[in-house]
C-alpha atoms as a PDB file:
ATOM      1  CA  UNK A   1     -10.057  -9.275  -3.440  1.00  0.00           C
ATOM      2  CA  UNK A   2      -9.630 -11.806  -6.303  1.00  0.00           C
ATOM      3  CA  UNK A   3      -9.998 -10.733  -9.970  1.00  0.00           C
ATOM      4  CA  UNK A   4     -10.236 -13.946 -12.688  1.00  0.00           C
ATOM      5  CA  UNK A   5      -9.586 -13.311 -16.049  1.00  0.00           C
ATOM      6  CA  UNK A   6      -8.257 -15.904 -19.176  1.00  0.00           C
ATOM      7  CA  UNK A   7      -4.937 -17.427 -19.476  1.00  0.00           C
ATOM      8  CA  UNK A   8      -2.129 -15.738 -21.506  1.00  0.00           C
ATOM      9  CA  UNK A   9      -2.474 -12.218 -20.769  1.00  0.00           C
ATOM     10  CA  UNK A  10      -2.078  -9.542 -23.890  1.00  0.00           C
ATOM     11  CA  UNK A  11      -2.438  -5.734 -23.760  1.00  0.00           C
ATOM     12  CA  UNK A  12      -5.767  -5.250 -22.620  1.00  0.00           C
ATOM     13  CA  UNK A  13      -5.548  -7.798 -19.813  1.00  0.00           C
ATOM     14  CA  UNK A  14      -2.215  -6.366 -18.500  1.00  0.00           C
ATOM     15  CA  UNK A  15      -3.604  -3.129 -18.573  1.00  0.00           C
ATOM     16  CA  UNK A  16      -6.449  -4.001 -16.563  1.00  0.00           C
ATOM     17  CA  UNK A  17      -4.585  -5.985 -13.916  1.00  0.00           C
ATOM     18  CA  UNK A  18      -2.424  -2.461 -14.000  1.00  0.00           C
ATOM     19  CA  UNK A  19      -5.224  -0.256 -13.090  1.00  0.00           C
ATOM     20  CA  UNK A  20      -6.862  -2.736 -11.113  1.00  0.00           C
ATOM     21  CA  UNK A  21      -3.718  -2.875  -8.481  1.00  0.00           C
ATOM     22  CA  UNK A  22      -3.013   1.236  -8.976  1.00  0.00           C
ATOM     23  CA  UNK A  23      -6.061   2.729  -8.739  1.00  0.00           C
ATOM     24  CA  UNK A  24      -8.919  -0.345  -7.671  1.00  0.00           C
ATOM     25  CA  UNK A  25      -7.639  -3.028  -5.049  1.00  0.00           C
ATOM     26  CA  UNK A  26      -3.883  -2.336  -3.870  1.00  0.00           C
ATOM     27  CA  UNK A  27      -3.839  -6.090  -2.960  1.00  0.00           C
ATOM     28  CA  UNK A  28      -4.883  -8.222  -5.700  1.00  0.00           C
ATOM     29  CA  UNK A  29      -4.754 -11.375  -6.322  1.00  0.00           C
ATOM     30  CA  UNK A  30      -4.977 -12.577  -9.890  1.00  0.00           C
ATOM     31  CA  UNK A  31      -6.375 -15.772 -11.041  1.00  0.00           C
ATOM     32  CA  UNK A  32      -6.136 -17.235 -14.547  1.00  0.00           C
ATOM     33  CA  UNK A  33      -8.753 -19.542 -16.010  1.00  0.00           C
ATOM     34  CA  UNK A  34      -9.326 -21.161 -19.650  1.00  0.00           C
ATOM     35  CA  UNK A  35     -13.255 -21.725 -19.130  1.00  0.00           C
ATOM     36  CA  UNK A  36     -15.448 -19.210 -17.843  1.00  0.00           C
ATOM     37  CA  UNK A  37     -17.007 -21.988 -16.287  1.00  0.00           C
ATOM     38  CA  UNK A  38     -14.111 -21.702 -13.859  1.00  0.00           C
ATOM     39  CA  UNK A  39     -14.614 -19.124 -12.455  1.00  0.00           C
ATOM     40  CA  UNK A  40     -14.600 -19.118  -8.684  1.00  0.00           C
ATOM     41  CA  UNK A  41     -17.803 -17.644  -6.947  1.00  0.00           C
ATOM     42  CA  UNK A  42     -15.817 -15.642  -4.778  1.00  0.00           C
ATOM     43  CA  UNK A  43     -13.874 -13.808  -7.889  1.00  0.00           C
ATOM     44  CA  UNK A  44     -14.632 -10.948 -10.184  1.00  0.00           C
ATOM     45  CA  UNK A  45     -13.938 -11.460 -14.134  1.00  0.00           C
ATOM     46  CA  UNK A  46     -12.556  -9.306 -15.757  1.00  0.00           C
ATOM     47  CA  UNK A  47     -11.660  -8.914 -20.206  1.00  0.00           C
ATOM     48  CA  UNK A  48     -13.694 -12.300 -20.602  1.00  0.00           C
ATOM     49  CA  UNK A  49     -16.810 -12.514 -22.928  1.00  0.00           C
ATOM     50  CA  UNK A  50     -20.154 -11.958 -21.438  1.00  0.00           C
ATOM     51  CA  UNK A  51     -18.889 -10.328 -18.389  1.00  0.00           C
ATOM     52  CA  UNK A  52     -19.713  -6.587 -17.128  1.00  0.00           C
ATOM     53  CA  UNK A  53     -15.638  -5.414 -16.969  1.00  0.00           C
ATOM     54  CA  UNK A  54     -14.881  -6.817 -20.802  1.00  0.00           C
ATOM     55  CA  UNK A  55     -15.956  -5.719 -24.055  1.00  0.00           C
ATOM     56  CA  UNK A  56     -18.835  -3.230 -24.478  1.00  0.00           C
ATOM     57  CA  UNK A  57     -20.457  -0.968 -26.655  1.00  0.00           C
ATOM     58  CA  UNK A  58     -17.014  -0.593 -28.831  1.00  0.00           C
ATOM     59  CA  UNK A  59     -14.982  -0.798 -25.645  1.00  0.00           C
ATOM     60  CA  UNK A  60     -12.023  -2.598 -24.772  1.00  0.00           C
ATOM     61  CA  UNK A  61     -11.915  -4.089 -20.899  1.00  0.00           C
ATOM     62  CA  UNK A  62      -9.404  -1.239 -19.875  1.00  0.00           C
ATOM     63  CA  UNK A  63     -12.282   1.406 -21.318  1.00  0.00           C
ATOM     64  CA  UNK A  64     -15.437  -0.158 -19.252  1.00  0.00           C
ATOM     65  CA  UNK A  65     -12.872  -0.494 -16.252  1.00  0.00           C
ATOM     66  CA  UNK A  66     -12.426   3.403 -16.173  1.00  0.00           C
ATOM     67  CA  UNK A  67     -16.373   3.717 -16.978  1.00  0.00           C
ATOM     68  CA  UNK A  68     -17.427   1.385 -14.606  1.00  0.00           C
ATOM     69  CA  UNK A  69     -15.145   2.795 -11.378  1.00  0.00           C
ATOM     70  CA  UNK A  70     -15.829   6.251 -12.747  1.00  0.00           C
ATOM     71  CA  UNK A  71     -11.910   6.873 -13.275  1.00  0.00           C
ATOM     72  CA  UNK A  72     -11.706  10.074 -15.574  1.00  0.00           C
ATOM     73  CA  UNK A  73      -8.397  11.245 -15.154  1.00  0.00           C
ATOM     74  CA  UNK A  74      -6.946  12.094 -18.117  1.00  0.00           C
ATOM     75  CA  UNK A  75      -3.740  10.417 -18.486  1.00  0.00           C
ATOM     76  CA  UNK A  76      -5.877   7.022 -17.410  1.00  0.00           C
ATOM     77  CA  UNK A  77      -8.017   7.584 -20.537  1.00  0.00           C
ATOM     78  CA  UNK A  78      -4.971   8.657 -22.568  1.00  0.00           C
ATOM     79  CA  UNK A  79      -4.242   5.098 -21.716  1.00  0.00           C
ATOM     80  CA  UNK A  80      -7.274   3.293 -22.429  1.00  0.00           C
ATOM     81  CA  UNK A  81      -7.083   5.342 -25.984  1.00  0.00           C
ATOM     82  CA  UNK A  82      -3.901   3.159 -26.679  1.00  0.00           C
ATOM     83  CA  UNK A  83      -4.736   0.067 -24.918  1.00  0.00           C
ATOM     84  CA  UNK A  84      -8.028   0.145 -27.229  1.00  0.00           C
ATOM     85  CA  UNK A  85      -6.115   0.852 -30.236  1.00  0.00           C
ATOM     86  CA  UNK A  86      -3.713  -2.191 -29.472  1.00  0.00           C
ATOM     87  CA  UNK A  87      -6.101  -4.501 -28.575  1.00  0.00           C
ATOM     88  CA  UNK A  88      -9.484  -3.883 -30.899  1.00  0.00           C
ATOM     89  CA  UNK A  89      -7.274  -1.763 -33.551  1.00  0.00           C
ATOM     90  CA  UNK A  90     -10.374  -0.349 -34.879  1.00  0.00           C
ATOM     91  CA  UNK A  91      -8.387   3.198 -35.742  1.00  0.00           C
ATOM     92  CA  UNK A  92     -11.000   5.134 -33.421  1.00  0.00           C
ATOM     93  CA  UNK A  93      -8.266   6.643 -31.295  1.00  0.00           C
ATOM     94  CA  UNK A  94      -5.080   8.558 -33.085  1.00  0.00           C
ATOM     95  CA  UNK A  95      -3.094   6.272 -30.367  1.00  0.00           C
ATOM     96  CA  UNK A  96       0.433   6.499 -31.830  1.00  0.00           C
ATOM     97  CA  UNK A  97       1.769   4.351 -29.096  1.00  0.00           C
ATOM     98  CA  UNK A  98      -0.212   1.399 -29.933  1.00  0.00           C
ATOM     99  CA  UNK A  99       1.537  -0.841 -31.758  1.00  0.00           C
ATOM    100  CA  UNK A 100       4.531  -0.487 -29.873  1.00  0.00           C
ATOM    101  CA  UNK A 101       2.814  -1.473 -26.561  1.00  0.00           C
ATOM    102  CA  UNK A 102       1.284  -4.148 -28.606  1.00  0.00           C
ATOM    103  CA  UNK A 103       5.071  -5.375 -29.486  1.00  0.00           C
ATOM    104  CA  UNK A 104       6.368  -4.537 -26.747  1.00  0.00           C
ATOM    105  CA  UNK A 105       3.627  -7.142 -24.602  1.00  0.00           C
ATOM    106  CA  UNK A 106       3.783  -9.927 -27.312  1.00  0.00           C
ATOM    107  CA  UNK A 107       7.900  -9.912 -26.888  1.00  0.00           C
ATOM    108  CA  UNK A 108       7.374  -9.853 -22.677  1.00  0.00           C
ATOM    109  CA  UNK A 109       4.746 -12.966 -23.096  1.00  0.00           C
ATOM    110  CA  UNK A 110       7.582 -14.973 -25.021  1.00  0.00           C
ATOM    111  CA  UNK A 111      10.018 -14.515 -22.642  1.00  0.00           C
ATOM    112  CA  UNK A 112       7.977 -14.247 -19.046  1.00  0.00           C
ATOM    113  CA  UNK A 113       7.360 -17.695 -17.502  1.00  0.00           C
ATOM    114  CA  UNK A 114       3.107 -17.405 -16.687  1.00  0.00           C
ATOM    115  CA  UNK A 115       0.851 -14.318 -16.487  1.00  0.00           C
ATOM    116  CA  UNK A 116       1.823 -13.848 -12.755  1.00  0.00           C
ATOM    117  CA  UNK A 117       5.596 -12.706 -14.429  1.00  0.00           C
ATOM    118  CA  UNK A 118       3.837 -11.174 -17.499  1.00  0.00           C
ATOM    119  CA  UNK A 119       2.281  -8.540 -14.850  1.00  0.00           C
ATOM    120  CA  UNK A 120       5.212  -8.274 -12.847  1.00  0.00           C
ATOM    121  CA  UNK A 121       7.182  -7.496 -15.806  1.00  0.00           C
ATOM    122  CA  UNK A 122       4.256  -4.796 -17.406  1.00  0.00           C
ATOM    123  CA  UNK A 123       3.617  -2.990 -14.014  1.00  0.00           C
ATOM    124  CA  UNK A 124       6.461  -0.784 -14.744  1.00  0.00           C
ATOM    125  CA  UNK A 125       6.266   0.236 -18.155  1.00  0.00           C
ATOM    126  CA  UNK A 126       2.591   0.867 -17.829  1.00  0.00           C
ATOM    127  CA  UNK A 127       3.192   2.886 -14.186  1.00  0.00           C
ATOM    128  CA  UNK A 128       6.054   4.777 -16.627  1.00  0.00           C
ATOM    129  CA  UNK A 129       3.731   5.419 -19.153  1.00  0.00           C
ATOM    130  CA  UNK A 130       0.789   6.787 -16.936  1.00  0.00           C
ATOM    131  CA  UNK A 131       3.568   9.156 -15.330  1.00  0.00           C
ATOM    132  CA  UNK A 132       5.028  10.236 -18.520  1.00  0.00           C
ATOM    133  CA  UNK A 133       0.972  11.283 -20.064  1.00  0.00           C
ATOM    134  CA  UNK A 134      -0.004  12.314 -16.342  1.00  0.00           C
ATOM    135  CA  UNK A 135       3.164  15.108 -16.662  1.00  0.00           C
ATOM    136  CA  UNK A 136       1.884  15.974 -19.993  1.00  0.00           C
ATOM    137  CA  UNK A 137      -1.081  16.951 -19.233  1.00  0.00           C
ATOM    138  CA  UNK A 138      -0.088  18.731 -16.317  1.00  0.00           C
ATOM    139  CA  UNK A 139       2.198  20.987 -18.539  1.00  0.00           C
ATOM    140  CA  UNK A 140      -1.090  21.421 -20.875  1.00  0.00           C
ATOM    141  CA  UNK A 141      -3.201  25.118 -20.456  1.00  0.00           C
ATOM    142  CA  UNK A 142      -6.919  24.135 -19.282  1.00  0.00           C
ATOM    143  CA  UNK A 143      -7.591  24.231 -22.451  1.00  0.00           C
ATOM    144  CA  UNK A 144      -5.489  21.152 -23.438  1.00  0.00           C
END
């Protein structure tokens, strides 16, 4: 399947190309447009304005992703939590991790050559960081 979203690639982006290749379409391919207008017929936007996998009702793209595919595992919205807070930084979510990831992502899109490296070079951290809440949660009572 083909998934379009902008150019330059920041937290919430990389997140969503993430999930989308994890836990949505194990073979993606990723296009990268500067006009909406585009957008290939054949493609589904995603994090762009006016689309139904971006910003909604307070939501960042990551958060209508899990919403939209009905993904409520917890460590996935653990994640959306601090890809929210490092994208919209609205202080909804107590997301310690947020400006680090934030940081972290701005210092990877100075040094990776396009957004094709840019995910290459997140896919790990953010499969590390899913593992690392997805343990934690399994160490957690039922009451949590």
């Amino acid at each position: 399947m083909r998934w379009a979203t902008r150019r330059h690639c920041h937290v919430d982006r990389a997140a969503c190309a993430w999930l989308i290749r994890r836990f949505i379409d194990p073979d993606p391919a990723f296009l990268f447009v500067d006009d909406p207008d585009e957008l290939p017929g054949d493609a589904t936007p995603f994090d762009m304005r006016g689309v139904e996998l971006g910003h909604h009702r307070g939501r960042c793209s990551f958060e209508s992703f899990l919403a939209y595919y009905d993904l409520d595992e917890p460590a996935l919205v653990d994640i959306g939590r601090i890809v929210h807070e490092a994208d919209i930084g609205d202080d909804l979510y107590d997301a310690q991790e947020a400006p680090g990831l934030d940081a972290v992502i701005r210092g990877i899109s100075l040094v990776s050559a396009d957004d094709d490296e840019l995910l290459a070079m997140t896919r790990p951290m953010f499969d590390g960081l899913y593992e690392l809440l997805r343990r934690s949660h399994l160490h957690q009572g039922p009451e949590g």
